[in-house]
Every structure is written in C-alpha cells, then in structure tokens.
N, C-alpha and C. Protein backbone atom coordinates (compact mmCIF):
# COMPACT_ATOMS: atom_id res chain seq x y z
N UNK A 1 0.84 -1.19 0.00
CA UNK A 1 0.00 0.00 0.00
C UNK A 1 0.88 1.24 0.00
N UNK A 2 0.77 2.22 -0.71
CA UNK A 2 1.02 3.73 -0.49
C UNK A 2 0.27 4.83 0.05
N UNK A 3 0.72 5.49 -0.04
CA UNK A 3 -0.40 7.03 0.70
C UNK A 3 -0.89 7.35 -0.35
N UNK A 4 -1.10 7.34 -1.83
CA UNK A 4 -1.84 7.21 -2.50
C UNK A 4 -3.24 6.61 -2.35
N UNK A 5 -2.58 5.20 -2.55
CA UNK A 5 -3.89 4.11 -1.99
C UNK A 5 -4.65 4.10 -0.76
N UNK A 6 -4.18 4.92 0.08
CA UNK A 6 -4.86 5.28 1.73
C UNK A 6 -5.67 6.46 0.77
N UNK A 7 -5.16 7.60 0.50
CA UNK A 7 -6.12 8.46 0.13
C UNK A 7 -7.14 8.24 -0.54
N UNK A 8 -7.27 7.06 -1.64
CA UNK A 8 -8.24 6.71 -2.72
C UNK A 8 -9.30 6.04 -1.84
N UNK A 9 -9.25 5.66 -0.83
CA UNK A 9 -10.19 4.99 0.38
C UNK A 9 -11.45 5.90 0.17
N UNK A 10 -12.24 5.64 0.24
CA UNK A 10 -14.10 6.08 -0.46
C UNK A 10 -14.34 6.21 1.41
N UNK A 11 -14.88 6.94 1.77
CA UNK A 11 -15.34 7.20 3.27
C UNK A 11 -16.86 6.25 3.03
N UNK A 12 -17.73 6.45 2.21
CA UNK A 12 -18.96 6.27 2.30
C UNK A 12 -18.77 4.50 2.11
N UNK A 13 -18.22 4.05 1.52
CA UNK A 13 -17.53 2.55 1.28
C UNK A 13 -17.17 1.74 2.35
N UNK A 14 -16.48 3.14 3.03
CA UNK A 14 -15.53 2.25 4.44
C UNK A 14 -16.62 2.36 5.69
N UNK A 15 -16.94 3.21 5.65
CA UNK A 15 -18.64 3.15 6.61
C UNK A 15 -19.53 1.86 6.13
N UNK A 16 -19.94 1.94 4.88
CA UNK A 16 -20.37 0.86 4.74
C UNK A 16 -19.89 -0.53 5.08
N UNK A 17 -19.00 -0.76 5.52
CA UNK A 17 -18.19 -2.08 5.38
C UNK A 17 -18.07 -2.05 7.38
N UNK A 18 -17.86 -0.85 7.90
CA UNK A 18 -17.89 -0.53 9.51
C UNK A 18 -19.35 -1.27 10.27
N UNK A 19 -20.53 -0.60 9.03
CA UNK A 19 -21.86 -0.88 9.62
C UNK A 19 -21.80 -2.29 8.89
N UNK A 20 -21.48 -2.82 8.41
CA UNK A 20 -22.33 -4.58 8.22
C UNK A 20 -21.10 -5.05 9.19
N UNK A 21 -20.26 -4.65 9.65
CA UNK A 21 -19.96 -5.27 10.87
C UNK A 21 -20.24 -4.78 12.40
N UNK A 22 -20.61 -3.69 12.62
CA UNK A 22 -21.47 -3.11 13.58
C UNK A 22 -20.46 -3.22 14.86
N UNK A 23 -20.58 -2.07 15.46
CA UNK A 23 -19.65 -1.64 17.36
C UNK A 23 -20.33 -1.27 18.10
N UNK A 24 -20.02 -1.36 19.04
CA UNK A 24 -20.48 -0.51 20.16
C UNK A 24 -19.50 -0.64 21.08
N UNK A 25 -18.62 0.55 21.73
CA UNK A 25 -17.48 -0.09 22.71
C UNK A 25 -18.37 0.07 24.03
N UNK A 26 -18.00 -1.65 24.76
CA UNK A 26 -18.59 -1.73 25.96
C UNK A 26 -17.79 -1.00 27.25
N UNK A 27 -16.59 -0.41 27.31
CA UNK A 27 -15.86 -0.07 28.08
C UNK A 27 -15.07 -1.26 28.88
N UNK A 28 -15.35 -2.43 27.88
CA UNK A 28 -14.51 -3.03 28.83
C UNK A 28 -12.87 -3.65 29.27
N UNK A 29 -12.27 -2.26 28.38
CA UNK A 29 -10.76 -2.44 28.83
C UNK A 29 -9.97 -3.78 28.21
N UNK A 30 -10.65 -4.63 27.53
CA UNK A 30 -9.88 -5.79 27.16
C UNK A 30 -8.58 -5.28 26.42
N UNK A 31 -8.95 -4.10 25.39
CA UNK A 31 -7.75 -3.67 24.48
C UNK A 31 -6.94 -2.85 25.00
N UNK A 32 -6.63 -2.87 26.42
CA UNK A 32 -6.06 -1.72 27.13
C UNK A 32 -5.33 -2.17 28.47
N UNK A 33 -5.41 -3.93 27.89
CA UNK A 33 -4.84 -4.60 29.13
C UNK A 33 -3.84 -5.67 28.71
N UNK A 34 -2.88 -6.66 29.16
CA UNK A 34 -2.25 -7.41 28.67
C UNK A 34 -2.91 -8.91 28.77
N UNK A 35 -2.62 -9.27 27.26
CA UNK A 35 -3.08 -10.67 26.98
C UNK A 35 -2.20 -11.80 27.10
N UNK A 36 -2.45 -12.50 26.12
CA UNK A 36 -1.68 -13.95 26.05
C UNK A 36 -0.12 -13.34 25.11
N UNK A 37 -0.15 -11.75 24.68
CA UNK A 37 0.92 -11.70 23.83
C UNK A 37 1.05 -9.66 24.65
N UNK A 38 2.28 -9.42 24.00
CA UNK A 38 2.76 -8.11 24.61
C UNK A 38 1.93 -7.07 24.61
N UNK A 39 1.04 -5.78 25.08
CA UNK A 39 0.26 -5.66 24.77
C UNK A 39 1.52 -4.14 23.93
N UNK A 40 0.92 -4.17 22.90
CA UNK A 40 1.25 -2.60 21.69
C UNK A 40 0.59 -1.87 21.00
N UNK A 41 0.70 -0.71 21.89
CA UNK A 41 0.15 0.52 21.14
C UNK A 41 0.23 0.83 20.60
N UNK A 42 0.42 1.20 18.96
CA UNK A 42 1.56 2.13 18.37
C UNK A 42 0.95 3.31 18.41
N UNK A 43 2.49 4.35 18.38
CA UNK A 43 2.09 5.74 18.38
C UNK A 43 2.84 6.27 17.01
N UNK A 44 2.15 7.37 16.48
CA UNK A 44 2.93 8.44 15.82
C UNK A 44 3.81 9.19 16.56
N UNK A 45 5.34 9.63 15.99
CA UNK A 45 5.69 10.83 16.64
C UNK A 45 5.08 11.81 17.36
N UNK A 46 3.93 12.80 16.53
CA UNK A 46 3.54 13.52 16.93
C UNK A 46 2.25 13.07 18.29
N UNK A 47 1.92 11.70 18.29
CA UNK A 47 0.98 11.55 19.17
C UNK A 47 1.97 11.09 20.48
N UNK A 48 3.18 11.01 20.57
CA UNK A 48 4.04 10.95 21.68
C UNK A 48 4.19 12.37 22.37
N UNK A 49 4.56 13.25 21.20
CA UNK A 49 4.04 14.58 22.23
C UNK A 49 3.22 14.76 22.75
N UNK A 50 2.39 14.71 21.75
CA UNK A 50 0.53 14.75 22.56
C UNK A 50 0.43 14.02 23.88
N UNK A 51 0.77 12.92 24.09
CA UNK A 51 0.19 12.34 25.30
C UNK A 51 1.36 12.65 26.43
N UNK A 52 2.16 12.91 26.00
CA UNK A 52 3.44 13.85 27.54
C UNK A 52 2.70 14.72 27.24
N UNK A 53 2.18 16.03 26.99
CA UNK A 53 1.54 16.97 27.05
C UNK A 53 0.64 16.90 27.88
N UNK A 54 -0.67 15.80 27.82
CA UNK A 54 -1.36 15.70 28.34
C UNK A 54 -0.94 15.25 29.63
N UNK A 55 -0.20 14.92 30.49
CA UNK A 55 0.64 14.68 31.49
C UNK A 55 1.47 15.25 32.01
N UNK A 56 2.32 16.20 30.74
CA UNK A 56 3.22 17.22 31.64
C UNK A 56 4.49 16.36 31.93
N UNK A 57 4.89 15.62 31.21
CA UNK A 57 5.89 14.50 31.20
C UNK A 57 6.76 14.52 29.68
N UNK A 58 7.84 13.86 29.34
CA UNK A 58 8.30 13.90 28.89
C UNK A 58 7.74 12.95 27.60
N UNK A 59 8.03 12.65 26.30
CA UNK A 59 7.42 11.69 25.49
C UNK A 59 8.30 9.87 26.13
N UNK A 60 9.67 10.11 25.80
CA UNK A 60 10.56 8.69 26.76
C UNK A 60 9.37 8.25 27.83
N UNK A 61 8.90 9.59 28.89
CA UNK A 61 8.38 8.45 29.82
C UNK A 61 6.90 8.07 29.79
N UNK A 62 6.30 8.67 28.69
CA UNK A 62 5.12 7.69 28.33
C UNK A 62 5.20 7.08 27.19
N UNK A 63 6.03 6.50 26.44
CA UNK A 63 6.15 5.81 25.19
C UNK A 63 7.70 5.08 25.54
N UNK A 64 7.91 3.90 24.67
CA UNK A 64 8.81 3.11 24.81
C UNK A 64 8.74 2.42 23.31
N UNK A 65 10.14 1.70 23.43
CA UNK A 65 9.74 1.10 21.84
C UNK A 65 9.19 -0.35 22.09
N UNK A 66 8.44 -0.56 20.44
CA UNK A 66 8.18 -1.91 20.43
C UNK A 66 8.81 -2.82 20.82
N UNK A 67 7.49 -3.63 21.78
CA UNK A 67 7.88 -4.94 22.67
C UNK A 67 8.67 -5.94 21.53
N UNK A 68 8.44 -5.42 20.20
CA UNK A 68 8.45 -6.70 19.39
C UNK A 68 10.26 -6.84 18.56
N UNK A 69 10.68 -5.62 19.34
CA UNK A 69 11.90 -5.42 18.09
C UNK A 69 13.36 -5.85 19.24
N UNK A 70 14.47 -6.15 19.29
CA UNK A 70 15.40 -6.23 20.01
C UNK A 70 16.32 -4.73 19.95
N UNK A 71 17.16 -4.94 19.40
CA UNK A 71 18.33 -3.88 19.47
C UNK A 71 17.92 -2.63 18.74
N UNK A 72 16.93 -2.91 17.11
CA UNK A 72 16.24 -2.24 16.81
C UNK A 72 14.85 -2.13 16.19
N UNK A 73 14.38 -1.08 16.29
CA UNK A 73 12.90 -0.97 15.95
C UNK A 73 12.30 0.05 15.00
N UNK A 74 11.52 -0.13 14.68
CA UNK A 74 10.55 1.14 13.81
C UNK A 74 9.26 1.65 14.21
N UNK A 75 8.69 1.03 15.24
CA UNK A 75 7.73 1.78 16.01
C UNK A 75 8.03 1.90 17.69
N UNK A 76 6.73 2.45 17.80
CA UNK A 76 7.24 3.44 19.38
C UNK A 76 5.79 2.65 19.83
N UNK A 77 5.32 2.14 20.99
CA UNK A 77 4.03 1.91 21.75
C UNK A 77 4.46 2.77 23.06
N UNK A 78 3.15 2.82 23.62
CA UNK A 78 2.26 3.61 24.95
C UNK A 78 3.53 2.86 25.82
N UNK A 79 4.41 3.91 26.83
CA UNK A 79 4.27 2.41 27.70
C UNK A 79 3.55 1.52 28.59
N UNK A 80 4.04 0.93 28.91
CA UNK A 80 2.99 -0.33 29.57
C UNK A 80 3.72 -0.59 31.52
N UNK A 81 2.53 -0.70 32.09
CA UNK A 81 2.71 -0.98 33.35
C UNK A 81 3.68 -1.97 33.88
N UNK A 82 3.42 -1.82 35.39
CA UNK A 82 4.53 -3.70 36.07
C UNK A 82 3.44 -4.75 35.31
N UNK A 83 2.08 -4.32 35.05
CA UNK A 83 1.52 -5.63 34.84
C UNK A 83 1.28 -5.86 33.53
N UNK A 84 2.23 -5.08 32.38
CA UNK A 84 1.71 -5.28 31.26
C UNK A 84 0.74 -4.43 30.50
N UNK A 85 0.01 -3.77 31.35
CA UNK A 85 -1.14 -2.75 30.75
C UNK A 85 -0.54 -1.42 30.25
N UNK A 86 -1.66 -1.02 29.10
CA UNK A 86 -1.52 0.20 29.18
C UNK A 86 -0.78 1.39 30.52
N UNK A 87 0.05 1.91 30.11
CA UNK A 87 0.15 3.24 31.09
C UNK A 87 -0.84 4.16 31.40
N UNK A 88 -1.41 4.41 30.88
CA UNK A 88 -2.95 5.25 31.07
C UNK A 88 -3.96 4.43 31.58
N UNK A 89 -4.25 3.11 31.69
CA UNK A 89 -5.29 2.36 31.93
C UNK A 89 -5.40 2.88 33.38
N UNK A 90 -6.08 3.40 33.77
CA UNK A 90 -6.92 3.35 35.27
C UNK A 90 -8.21 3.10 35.60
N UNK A 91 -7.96 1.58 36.41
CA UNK A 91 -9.68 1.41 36.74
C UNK A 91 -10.12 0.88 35.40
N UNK A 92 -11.61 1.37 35.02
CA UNK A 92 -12.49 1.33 33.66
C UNK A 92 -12.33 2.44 32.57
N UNK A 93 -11.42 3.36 32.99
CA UNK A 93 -11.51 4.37 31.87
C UNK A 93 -9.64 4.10 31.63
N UNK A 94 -9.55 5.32 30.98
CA UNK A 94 -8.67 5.91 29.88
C UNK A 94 -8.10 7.52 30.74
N UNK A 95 -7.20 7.42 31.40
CA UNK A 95 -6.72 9.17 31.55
C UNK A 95 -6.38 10.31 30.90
N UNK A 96 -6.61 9.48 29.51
CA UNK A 96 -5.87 10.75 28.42
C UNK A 96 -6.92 10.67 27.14
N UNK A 97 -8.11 10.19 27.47
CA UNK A 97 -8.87 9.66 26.65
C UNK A 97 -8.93 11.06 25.39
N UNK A 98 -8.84 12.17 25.39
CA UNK A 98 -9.06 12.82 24.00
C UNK A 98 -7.74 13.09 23.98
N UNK A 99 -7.08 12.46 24.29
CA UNK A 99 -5.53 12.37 23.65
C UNK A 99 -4.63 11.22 23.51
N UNK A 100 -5.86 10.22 23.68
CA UNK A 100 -5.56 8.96 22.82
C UNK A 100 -5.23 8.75 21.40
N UNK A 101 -4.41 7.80 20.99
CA UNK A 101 -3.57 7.48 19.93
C UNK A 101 -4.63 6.92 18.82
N UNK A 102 -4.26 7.46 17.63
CA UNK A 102 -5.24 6.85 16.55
C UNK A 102 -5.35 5.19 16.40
N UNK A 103 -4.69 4.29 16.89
CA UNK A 103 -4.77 2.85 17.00
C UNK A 103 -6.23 2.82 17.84
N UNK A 104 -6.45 3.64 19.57
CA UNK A 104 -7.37 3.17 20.00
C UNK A 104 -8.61 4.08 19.23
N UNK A 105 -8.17 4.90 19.04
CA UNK A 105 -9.65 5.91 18.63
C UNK A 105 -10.63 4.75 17.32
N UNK A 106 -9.67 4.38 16.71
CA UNK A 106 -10.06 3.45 15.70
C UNK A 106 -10.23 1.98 15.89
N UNK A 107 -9.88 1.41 16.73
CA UNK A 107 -9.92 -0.02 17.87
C UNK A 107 -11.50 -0.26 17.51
N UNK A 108 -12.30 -1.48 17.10
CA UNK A 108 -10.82 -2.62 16.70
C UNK A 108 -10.88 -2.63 15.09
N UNK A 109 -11.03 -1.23 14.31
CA UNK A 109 -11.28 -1.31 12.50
C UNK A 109 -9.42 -1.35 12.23
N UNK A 110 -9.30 -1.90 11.39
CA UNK A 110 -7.72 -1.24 10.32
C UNK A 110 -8.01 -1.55 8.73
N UNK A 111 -7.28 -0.44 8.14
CA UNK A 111 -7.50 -0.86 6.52
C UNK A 111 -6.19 -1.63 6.56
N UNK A 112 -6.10 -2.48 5.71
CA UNK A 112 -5.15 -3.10 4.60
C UNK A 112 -5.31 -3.45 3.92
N UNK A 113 -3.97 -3.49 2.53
CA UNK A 113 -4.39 -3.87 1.00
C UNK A 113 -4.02 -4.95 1.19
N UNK A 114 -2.80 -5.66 1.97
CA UNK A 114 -2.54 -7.09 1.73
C UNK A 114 -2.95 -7.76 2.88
N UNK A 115 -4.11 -7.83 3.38
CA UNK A 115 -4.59 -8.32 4.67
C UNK A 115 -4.30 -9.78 4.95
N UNK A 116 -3.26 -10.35 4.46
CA UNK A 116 -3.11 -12.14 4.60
C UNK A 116 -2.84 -12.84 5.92
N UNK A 117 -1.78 -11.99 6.29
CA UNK A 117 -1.02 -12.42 7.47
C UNK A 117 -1.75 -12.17 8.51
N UNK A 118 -2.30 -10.58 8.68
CA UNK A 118 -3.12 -10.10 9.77
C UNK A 118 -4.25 -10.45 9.76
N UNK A 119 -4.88 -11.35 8.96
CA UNK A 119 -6.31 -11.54 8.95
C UNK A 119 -6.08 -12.97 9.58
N UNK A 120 -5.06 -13.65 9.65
CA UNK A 120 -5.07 -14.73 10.80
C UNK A 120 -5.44 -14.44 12.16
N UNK A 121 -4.99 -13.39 12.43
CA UNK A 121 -5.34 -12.77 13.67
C UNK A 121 -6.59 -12.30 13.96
N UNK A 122 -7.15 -11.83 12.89
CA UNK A 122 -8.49 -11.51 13.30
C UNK A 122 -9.60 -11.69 13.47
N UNK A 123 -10.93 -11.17 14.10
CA UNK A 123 -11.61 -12.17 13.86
C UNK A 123 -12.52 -12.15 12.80
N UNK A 124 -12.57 -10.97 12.15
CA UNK A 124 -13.19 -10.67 10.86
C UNK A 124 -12.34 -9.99 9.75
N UNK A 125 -12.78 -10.01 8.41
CA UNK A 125 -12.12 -9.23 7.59
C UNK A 125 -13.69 -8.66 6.88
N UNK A 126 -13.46 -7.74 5.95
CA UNK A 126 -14.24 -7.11 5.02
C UNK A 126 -13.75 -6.28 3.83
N UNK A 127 -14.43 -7.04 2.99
CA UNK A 127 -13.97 -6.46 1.51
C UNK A 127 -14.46 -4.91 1.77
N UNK A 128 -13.41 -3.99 1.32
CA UNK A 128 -14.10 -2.98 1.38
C UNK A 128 -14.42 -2.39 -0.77
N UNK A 129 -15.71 -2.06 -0.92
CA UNK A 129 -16.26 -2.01 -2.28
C UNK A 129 -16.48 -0.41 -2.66
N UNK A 130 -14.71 -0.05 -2.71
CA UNK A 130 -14.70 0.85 -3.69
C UNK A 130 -13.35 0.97 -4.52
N UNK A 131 -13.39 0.06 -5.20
CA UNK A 131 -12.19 -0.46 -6.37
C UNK A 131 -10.59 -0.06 -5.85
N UNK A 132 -10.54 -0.17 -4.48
CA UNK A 132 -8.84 -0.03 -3.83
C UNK A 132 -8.57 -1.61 -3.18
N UNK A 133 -9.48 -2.36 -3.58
CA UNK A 133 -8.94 -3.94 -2.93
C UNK A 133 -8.07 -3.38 -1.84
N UNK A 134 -9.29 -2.51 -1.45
CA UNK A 134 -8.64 -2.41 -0.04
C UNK A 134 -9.28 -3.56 1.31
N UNK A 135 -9.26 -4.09 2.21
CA UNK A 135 -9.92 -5.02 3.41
C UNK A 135 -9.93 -4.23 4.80
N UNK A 136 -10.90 -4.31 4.97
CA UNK A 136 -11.26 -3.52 6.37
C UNK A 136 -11.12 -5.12 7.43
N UNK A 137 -10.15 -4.92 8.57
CA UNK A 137 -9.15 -6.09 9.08
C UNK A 137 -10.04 -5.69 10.47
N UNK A 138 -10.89 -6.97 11.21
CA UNK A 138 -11.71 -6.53 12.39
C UNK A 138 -11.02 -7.09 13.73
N UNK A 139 -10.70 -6.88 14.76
CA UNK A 139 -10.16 -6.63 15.20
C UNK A 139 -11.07 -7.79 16.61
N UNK A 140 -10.54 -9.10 17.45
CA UNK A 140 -11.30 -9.33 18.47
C UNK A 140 -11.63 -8.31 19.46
N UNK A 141 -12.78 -8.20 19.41
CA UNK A 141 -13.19 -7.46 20.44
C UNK A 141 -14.51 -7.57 21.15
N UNK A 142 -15.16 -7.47 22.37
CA UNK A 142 -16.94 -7.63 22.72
C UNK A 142 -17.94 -6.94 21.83
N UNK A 143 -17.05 -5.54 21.47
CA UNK A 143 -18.12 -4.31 20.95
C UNK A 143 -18.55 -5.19 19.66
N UNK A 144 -17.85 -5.68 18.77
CA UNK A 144 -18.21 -6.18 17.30
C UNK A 144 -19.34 -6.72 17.44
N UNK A 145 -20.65 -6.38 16.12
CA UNK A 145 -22.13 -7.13 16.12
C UNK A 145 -22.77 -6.25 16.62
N UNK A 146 -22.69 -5.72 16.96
CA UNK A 146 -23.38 -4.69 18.16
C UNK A 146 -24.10 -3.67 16.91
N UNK A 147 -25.07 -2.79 16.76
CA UNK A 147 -25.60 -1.73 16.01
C UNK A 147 -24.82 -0.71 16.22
N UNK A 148 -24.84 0.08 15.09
CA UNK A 148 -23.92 1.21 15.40
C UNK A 148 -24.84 2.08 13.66
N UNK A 149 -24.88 2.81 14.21
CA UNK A 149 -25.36 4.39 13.63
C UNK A 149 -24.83 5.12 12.26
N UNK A 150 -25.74 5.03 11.17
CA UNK A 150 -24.68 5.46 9.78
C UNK A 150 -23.75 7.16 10.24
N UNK A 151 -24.58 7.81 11.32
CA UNK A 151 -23.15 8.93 11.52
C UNK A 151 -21.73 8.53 12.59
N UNK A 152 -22.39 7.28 13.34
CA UNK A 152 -21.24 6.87 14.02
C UNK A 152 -20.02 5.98 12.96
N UNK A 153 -20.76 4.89 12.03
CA UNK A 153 -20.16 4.46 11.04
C UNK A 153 -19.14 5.32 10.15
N UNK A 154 -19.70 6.85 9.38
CA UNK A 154 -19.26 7.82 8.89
C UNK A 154 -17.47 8.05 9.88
N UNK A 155 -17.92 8.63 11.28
CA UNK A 155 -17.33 8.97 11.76
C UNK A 155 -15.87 8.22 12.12
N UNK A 156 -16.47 6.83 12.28
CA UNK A 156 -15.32 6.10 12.19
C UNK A 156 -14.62 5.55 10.81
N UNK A 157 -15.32 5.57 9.73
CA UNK A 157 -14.60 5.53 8.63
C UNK A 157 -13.29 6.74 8.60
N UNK A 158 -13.66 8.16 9.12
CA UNK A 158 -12.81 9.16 8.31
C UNK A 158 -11.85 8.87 9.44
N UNK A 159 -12.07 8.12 10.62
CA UNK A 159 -10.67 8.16 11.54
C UNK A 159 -9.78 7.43 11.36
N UNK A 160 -10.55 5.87 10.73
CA UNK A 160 -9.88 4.92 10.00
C UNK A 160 -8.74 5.35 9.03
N UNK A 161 -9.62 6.10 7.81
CA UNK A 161 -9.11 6.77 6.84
C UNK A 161 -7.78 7.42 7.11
N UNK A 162 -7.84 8.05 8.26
CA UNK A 162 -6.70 9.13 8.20
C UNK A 162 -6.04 8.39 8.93
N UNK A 163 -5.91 7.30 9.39
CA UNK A 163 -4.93 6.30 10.36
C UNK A 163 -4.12 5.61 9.13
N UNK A 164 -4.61 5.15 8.40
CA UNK A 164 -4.28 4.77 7.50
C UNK A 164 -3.26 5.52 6.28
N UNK A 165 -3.65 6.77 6.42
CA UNK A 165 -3.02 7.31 5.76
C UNK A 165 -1.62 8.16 6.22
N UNK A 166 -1.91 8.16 7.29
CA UNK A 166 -1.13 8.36 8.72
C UNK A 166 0.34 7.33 8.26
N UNK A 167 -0.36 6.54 8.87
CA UNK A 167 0.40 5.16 8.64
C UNK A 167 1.58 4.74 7.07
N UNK A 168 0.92 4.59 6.51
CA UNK A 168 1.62 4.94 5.32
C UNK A 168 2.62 6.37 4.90
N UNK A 169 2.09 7.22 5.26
CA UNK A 169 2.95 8.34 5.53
C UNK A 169 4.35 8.15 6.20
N UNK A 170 4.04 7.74 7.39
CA UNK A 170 4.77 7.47 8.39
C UNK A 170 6.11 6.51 7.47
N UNK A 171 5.33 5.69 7.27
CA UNK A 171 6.40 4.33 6.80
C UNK A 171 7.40 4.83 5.67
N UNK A 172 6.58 5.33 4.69
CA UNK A 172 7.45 5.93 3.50
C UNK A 172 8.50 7.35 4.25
N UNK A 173 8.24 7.86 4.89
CA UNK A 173 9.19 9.10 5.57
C UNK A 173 10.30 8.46 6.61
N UNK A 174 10.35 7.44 6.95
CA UNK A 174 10.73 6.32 8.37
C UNK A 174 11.83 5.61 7.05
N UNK A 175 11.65 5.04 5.86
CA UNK A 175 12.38 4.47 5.03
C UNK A 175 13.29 5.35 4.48
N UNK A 176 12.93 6.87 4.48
CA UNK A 176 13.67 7.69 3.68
C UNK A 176 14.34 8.21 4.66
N UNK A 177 14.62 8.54 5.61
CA UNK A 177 15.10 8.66 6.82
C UNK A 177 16.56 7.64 7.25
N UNK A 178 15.74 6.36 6.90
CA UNK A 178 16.68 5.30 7.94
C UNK A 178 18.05 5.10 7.47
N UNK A 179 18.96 5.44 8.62
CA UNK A 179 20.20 5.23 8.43
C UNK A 179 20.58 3.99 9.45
N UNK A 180 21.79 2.88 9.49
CA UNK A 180 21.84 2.02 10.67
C UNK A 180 22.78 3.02 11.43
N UNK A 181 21.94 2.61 12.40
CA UNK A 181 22.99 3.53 14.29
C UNK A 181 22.97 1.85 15.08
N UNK A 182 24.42 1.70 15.56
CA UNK A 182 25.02 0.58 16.37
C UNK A 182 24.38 1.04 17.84
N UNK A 183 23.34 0.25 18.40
CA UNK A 183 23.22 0.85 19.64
C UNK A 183 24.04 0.35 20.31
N UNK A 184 24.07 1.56 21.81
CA UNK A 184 25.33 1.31 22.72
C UNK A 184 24.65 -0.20 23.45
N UNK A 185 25.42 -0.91 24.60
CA UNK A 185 24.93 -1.54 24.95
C UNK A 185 23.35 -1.20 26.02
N UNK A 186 22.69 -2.23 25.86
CA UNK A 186 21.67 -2.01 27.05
C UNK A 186 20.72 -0.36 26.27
N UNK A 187 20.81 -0.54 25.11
CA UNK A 187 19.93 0.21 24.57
C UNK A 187 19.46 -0.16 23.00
N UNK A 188 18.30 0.67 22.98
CA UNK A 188 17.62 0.41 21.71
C UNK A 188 17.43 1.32 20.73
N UNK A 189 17.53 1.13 19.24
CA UNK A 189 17.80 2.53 18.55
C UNK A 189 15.69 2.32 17.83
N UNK A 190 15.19 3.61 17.98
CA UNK A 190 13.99 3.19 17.36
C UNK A 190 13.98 4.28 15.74
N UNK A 191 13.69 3.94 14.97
CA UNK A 191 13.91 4.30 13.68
C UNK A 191 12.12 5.33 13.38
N UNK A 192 12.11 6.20 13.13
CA UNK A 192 10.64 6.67 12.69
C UNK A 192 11.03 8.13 11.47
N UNK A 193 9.95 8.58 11.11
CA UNK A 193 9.72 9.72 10.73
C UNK A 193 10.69 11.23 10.88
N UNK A 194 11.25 10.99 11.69
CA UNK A 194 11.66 12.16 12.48
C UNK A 194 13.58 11.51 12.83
N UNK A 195 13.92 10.02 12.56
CA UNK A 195 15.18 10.09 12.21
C UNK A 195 15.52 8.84 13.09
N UNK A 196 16.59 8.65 13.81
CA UNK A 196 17.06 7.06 14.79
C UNK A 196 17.35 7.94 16.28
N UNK A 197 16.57 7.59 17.42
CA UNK A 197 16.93 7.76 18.91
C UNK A 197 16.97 6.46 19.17
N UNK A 198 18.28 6.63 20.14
CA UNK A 198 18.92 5.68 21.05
C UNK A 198 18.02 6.00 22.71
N UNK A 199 17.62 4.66 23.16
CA UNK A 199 17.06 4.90 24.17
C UNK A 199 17.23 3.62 25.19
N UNK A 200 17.48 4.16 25.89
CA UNK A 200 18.03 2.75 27.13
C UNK A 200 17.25 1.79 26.98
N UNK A 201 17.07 0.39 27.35
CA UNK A 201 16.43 -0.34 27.54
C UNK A 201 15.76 -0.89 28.81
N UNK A 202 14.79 -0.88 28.99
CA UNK A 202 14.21 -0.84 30.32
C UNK A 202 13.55 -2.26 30.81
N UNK A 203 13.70 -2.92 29.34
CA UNK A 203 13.75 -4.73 29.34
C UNK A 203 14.34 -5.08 30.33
C-alpha cells in the first residue's frame, strides 16, 4: 500500500463495510490490558508529544519502543505498566482519553491492501467495495455485532481513513530517513519519521 492508496479509500464505502460489521465499545478495557501476547500501542511521533503533554511529562516516559523489536525498531508503543497494561489504563476508563492514539480511537477497525497475514489474527475481515482492494481487518473485540449508527459508522470511517493514511505516511518518511545507528549496549535505537533515537532499555 502507499499514501496514494490510503487516500483513494471512499469514506462512504468504508462506513459501509464498519456498519455490516457493527460496534459498540462496551468499556470493557480488554484492548487496554495485557493478553496472552505483549500488549502494543503504536504511536505516531507527533501523538508521543501529545500524550506527555497531556501529562506534563516527557514523550521517553510515556512511550517506549516496540515490545516486538530487540536492538532495533521502527515503532514506538504507549508504555505499559509492572503488569503489562496500558500506562494510562486506570480502573475502567482511559486518563488521556481525547488524547488517545489513533490505534485506540479506531480499535478494533484497520485498513489493509494485503490483509493475509493479519487476517489470521483476526476475527473478521471485510472487503471494502470501492475499487482499492482495499480489506477492512476486524479486530477481536466484545463491541463487534453490536448496532452502530450510519453517523457513528461515517465517523469512524474518516478516523480509519486518516490512520491509515497516517500510517503509510509514516512508513514511506521512516524508510527515507533510515540510516543504521550501532546501539550502545543495554539500549535500543527506534527508527521513525523524524530520524534514529537511542534509548536505554528498560527490558
């Protein structure tokens, strides 16, 4: 996929494809807690500021890199508690909830063009029908089935949309960027948009 192909995404298409699978989030924290696997947020650069902002903290100490990479990485997640959870998870809510990361705002929809691998994981897929063989990738969750509203549908299409396009952005600027940096020991170099930081490892 390119940021081309994110942009050609039909809103009224991707709503359509939101509502024949239908949400409602029950609040119940499943996606905001640790499972049988690491739990990862991903963030944008700019949504790492955002959420130290919203805290008054630094971006390092609410973001960390992916659980999934060793020495190095290309994305950044939320960090995560002693128990695995979200850093923001408190209780039943969210502490930073309108300055949550486009992964949850959009939880549990994602577009992809080559949905093969990730659609093992999921528990639904959906053709989405406006000539981008694009797949709307559904995500386990309670809310799915549930009714949901052609302006709530709308609404979550264009967040989808711009995650997506987000995303792709990201990746193509992150490739043009990447240079290899040897991290020192006991640290991790994370690669994004914005260039390679070295950051201790807290593994």
């Amino acid at each position: 996929m390119t940021v081309e192909d994110a942009r050609a995404l039909d809103i009224e298409s991707l709503a359509d494809a939101v509502e024949s699978v239908g949400f409602e989030c029950t609040d119940c924290g499943e996606c905001c807690t640790s499972g049988d696997e690491p739990l990862a947020v991903t963030v944008f650069p700019d949504e790492r500021r955002r959420l130290a902002g919203a805290v008054g903290a630094s971006p390092d100490d609410v973001t960390e890199p992916s659980p999934f990479g060793d020495e190095e990485t290309f994305e950044w997640t939320v960090r995560r508690d002693a128990c695995g959870d979200c850093f923001f998870h408190e209780g039943d809510a969210c502490s930073v909830y309108d300055a949550r990361p486009a992964v949850c705002r959009t939880y549990p929809f994602a577009v992809r063009f080559d949905a093969v691998d990730e659609a093992e994981n999921a528990e639904r897929t959906v053709e989405i029908d406006d000539g981008t063989d694009a797949t709307l990738v559904v995500g386990e969750c309670e809310g799915t089935g549930r009714g949901i509203t052609r302006d709530k549908a709308l609404e979550l299409a264009r967040e989808v949309k711009e995650r997506t396009v987000k995303e792709e952005r990201e990746a193509r600027r992150t490739v043009e960027r990447y240079e290899p940096v040897e991290p020192p020991d006991g640290a991790v170099v994370v690669h994004d948009s914005e260039g390679a930081h070295t950051v201790e490892n807290d593994g």
